[in-house]
N, C-alpha and C. Protein backbone atom coordinates (compact mmCIF):
# COMPACT_ATOMS: atom_id res chain seq x y z
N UNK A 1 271.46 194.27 -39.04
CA UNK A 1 271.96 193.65 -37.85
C UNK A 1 271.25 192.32 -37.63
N UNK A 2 272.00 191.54 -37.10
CA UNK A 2 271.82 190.23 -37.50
C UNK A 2 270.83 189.45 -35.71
N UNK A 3 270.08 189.72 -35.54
CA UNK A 3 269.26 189.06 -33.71
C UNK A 3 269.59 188.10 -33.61
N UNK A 4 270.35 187.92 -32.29
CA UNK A 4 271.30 186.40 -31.91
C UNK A 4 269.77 185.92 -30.80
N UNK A 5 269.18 187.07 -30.07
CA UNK A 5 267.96 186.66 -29.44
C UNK A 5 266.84 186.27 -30.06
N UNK A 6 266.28 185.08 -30.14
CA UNK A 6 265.14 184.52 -30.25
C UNK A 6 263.89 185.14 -29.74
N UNK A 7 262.83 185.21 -30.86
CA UNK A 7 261.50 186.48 -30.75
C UNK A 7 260.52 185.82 -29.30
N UNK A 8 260.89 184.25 -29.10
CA UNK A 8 260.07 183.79 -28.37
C UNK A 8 259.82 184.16 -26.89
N UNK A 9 261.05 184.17 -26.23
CA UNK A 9 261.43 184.66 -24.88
C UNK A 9 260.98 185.96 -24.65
N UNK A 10 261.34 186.83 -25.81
CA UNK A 10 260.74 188.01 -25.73
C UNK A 10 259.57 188.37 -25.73
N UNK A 11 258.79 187.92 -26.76
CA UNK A 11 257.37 188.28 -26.15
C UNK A 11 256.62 187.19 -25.66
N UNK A 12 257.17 186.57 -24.63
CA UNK A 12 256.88 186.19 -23.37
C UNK A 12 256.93 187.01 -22.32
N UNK A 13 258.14 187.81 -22.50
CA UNK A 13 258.10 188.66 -21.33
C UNK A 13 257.36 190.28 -21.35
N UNK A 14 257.25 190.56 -22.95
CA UNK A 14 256.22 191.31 -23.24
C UNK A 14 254.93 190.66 -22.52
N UNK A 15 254.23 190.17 -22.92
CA UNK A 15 252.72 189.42 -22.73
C UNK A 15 253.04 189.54 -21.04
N UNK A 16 253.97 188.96 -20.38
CA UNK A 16 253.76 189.00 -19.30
C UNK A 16 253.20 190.47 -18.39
N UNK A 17 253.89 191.48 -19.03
CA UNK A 17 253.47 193.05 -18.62
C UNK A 17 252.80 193.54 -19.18
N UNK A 18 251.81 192.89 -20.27
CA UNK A 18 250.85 193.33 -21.10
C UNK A 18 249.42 193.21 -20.72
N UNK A 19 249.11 191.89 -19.41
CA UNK A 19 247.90 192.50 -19.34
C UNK A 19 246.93 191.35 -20.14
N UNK A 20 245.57 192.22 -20.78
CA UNK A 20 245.02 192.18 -21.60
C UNK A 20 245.29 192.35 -22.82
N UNK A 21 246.79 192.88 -23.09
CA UNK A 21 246.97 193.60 -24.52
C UNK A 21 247.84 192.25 -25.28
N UNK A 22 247.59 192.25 -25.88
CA UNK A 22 247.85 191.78 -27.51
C UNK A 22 249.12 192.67 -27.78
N UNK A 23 250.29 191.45 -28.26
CA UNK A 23 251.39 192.07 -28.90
C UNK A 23 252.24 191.28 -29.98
N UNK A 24 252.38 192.38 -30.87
CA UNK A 24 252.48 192.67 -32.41
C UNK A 24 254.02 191.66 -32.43
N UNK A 25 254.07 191.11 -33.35
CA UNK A 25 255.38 190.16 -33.49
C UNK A 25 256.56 191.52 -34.13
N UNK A 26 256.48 192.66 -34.19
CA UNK A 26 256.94 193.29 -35.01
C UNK A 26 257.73 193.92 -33.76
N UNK A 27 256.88 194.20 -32.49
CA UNK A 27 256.97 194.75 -31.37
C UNK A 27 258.06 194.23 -30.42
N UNK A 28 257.99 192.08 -30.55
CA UNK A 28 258.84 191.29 -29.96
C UNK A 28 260.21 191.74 -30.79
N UNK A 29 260.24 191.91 -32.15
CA UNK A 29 261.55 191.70 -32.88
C UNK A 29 262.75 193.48 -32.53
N UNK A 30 261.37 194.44 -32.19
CA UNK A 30 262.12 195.53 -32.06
C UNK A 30 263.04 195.27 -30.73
N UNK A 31 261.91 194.56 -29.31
CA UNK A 31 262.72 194.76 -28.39
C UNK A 31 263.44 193.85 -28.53
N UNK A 32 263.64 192.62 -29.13
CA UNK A 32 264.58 191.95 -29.25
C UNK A 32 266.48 192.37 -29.11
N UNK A 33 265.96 193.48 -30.73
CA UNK A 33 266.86 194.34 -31.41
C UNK A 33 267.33 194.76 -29.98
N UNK A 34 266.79 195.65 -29.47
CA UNK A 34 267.19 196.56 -28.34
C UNK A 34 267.83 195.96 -27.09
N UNK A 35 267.23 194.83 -26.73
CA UNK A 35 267.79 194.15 -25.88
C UNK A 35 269.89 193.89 -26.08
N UNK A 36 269.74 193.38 -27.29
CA UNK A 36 270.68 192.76 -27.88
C UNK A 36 271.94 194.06 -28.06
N UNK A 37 271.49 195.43 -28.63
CA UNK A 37 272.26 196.73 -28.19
C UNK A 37 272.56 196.58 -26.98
N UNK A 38 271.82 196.83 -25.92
CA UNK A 38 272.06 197.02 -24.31
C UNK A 38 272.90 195.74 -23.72
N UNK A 39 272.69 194.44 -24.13
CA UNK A 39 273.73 193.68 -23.96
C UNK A 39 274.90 193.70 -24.66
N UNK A 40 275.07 194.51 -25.76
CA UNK A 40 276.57 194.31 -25.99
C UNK A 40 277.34 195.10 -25.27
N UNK A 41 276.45 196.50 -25.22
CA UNK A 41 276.94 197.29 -24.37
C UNK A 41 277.44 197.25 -22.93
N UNK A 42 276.48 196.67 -21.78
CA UNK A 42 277.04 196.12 -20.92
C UNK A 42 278.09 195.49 -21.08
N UNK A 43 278.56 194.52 -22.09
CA UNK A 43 279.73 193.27 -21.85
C UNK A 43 280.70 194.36 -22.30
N UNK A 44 280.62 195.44 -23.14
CA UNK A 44 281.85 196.01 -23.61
C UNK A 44 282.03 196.80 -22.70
N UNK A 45 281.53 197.46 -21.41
CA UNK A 45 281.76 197.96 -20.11
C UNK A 45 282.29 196.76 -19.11
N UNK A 46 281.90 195.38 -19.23
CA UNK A 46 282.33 194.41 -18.66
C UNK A 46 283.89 194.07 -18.76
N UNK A 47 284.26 193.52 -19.70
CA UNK A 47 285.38 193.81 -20.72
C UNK A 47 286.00 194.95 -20.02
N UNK A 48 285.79 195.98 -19.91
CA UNK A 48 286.88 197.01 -19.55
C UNK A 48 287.17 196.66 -18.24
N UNK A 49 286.42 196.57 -17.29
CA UNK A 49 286.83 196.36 -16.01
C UNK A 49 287.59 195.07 -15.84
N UNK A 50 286.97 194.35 -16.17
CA UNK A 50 288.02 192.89 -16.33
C UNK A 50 289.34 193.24 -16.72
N UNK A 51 289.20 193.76 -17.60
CA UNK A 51 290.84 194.20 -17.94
C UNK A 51 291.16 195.07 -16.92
N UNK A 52 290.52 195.78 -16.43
CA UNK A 52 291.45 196.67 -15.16
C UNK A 52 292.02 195.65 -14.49
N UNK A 53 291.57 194.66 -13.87
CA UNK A 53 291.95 193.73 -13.55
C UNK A 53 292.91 193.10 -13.65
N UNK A 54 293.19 193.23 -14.71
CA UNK A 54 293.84 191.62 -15.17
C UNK A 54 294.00 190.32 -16.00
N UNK A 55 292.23 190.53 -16.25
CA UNK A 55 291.43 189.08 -16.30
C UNK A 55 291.00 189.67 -17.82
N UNK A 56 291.09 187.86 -18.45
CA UNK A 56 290.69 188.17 -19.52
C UNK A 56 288.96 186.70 -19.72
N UNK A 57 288.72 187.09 -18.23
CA UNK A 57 287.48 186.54 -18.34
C UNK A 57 286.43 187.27 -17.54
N UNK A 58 285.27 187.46 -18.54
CA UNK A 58 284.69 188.60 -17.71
C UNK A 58 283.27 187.48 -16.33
N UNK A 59 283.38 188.22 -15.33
CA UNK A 59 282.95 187.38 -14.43
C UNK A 59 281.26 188.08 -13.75
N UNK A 60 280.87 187.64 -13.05
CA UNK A 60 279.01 188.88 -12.87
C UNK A 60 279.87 189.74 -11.92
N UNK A 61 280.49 190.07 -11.66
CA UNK A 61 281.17 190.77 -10.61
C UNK A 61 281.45 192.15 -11.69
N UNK A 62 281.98 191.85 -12.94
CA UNK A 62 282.22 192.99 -14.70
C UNK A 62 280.51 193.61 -14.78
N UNK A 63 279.42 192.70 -14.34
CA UNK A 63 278.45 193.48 -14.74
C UNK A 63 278.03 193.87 -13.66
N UNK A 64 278.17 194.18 -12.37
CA UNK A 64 278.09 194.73 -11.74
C UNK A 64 276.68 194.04 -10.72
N UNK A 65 276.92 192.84 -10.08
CA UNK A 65 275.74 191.85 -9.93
C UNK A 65 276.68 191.18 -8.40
N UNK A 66 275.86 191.47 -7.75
CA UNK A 66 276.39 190.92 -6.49
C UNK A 66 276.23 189.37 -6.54
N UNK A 67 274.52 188.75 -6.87
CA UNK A 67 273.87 187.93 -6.73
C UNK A 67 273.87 186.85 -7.95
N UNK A 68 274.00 186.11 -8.08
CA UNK A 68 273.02 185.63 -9.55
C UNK A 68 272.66 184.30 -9.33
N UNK A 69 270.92 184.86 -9.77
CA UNK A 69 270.20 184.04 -9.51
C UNK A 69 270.42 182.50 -10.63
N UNK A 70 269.48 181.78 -10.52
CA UNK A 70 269.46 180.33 -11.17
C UNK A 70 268.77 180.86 -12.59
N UNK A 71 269.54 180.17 -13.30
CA UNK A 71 269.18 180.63 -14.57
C UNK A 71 268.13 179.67 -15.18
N UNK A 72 267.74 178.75 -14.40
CA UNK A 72 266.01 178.24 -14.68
C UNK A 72 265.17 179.23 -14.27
N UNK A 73 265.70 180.31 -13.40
CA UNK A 73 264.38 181.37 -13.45
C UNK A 73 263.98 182.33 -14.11
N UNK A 74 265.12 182.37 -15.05
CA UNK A 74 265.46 183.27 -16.29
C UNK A 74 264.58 182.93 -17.23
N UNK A 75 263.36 183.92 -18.24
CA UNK A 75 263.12 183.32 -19.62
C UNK A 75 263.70 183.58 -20.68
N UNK A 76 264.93 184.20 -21.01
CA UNK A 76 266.01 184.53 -21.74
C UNK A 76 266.73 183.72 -21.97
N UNK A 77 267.10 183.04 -22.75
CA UNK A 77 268.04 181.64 -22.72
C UNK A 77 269.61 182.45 -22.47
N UNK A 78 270.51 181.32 -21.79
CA UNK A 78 271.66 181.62 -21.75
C UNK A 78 272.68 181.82 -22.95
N UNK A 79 272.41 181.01 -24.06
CA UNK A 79 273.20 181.25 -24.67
C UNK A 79 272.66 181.83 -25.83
N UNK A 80 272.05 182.54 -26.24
CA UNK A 80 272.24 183.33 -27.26
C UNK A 80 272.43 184.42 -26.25
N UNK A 81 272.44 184.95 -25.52
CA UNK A 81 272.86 185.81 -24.36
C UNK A 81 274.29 185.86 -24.45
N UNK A 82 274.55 184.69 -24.31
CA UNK A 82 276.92 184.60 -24.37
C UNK A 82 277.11 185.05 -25.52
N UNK A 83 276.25 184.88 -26.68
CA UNK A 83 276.65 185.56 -28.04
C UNK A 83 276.52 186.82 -28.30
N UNK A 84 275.15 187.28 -27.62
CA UNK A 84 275.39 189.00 -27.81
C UNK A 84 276.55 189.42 -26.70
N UNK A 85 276.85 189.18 -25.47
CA UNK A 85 277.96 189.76 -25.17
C UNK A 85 278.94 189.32 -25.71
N UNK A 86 279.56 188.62 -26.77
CA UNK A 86 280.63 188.56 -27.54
C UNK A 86 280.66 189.02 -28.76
N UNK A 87 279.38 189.93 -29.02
CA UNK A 87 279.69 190.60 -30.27
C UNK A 87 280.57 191.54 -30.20
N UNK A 88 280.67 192.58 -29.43
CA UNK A 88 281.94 193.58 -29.83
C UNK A 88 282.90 193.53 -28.55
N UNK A 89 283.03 192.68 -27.94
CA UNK A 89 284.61 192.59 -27.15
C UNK A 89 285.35 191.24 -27.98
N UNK A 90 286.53 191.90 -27.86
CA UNK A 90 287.43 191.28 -28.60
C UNK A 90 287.90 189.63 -28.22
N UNK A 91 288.19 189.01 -29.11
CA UNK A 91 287.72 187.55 -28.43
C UNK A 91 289.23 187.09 -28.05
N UNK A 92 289.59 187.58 -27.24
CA UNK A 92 290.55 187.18 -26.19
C UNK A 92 290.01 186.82 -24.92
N UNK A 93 289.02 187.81 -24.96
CA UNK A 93 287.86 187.30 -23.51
C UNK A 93 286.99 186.38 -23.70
N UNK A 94 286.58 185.61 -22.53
CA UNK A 94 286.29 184.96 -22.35
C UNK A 94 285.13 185.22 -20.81
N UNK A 95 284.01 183.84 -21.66
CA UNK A 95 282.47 185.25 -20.50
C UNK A 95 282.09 183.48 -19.78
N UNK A 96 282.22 184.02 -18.19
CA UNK A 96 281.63 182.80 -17.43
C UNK A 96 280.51 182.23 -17.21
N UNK A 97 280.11 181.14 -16.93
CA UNK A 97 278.58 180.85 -16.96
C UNK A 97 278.32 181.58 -16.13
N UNK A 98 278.69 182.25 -14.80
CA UNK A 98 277.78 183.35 -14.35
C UNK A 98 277.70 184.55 -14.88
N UNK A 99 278.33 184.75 -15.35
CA UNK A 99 278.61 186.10 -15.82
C UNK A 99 277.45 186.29 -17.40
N UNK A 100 277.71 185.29 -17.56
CA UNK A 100 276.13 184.84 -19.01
C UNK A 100 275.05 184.90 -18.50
N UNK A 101 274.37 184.42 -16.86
CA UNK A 101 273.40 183.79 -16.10
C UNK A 101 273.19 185.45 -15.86
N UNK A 102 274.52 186.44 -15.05
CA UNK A 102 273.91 188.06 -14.49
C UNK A 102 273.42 188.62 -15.86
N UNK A 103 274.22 188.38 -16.81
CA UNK A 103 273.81 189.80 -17.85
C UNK A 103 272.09 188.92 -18.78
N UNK A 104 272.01 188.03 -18.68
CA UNK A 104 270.47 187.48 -18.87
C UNK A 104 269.86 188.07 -18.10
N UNK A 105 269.97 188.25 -16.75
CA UNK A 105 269.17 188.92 -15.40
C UNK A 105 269.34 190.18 -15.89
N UNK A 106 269.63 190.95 -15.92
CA UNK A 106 270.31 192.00 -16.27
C UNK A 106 269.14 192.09 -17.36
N UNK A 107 269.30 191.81 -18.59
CA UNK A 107 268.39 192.09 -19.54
C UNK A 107 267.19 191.75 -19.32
N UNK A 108 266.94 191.13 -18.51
CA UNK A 108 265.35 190.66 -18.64
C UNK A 108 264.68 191.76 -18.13
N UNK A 109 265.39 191.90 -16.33
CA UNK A 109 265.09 193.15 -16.11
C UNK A 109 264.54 194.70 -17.06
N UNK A 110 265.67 194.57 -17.75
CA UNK A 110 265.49 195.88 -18.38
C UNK A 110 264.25 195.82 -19.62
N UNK A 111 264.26 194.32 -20.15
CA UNK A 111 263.29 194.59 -21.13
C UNK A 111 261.79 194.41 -20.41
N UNK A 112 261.72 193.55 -19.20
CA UNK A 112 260.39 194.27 -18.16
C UNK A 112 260.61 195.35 -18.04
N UNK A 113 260.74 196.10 -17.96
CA UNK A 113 260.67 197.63 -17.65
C UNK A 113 260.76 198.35 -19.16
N UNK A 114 260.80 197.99 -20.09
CA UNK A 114 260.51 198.48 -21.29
C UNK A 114 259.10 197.73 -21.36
N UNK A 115 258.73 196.74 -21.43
CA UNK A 115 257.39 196.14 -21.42
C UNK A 115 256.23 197.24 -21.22
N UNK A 116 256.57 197.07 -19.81
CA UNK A 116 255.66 197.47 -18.73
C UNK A 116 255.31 199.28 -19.69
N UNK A 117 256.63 199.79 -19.97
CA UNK A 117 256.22 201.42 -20.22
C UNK A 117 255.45 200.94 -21.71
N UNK A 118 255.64 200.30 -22.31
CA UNK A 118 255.54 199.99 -23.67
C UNK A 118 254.07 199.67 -23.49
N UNK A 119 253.02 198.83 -22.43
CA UNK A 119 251.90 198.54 -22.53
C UNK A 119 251.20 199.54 -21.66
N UNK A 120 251.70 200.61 -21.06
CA UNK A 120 251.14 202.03 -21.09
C UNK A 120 250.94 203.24 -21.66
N UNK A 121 252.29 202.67 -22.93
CA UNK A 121 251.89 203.63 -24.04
C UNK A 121 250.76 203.24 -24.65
N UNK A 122 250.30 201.84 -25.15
CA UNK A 122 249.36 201.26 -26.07
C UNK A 122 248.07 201.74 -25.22
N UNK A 123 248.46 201.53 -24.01
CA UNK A 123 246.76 201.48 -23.06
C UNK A 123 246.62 203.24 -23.43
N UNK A 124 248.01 203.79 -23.27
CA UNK A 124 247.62 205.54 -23.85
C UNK A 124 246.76 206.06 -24.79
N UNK A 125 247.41 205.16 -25.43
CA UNK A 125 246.75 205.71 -27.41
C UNK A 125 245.21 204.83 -27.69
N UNK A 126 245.01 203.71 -26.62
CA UNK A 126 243.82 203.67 -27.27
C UNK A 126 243.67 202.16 -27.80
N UNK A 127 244.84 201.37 -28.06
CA UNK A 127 244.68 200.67 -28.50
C UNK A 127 244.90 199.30 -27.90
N UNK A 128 244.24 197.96 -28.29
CA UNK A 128 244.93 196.45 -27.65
C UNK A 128 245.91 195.89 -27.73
N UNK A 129 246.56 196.56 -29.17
CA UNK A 129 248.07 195.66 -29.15
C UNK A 129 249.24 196.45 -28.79
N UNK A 130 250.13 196.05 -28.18
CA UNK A 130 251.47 196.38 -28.09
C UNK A 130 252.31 196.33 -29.38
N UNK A 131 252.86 197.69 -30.00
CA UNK A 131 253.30 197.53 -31.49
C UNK A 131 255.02 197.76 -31.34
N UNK A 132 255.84 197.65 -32.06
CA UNK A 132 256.76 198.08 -32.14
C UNK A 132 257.15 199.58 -32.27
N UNK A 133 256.03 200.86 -32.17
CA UNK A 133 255.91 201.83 -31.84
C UNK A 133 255.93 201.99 -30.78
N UNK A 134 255.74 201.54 -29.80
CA UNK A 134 255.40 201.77 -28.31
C UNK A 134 256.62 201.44 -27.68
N UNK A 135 257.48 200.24 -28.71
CA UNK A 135 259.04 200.13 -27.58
C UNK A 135 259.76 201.35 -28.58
N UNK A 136 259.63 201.75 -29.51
CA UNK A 136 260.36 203.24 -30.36
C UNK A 136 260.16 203.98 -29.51
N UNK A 137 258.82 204.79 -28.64
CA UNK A 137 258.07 205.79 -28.44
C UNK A 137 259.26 205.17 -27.14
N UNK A 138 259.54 205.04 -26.46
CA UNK A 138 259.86 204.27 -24.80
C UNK A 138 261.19 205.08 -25.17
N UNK A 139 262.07 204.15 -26.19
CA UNK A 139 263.04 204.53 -26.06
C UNK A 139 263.58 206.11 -26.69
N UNK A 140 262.80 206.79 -27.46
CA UNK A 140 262.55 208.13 -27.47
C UNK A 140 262.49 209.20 -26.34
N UNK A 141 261.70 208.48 -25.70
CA UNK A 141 261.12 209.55 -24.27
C UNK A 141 262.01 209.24 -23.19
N UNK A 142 262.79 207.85 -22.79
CA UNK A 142 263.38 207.41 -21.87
C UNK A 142 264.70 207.42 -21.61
N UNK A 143 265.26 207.32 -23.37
CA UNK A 143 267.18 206.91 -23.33
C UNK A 143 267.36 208.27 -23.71
């Protein structure tokens, strides 16, 4: 599988919930990976509702986002973001700059909260770095 997300953003936002801990480039590329699942997934739930609709443009309203914030506050870039939600909906749709801006929010969220469990597994076992075991071990115990 081919990461449309860039390792950088990511463990930025690792490091940010890490603390003191040290994390493994191996660790950024897993959650990368994972991120990039959970966003396609969302847009292909997006995608459906849009089509209940009507619409063959999916809008933050498809991901289920009342709000969306400014996407300078985002460290996820927007567009490799528009690319993972266009990996598996069919390209008749079409994804709005907000709707790119919620599901960035959307993921960042979720990969803080993988972070965060991910640098309590490491602080578990003993060790300083955050490995790509610790986002495995997360999503083992969690999904």
């Amino acid at each position: 599988m081919n990461v449309e997300l860039p390792f950088a953003p990511v463990d930025t936002i690792i490091r940010r919930n890490a603390g003191e801990l040290r994390v493994s480039a191996d660790a950024s590329a897993e959650l990368a990976k994972r991120i990039q699942e959970r966003g396609s997934e969302l847009a292909t739930e997006a995608a459906e509702r849009a089509n209940a609709d009507g619409r063959k443009t999916l809008m933050a309203q498809d991901f289920e986002v009342e709000t969306v914030v400014d996407k300078d506050d985002l460290e996820l870039p927007v567009a490799p973001v528009d690319r993972i939600a266009r990996l598996e909906i069919d390209t008749r749709y079409r994804v709005s700059m907000d709707a790119r801006i919620a599901l960035a929010d959307i993921l960042e969220d979720y990969a803080d909260n993988v972070a965060q469990a991910a640098a309590v597994l490491a602080r578990h076992a003993d060790r300083r770095t955050i490995t790509d075991d610790d986002i495995e071990t997360y999503f083992s115990l969690f999904e």
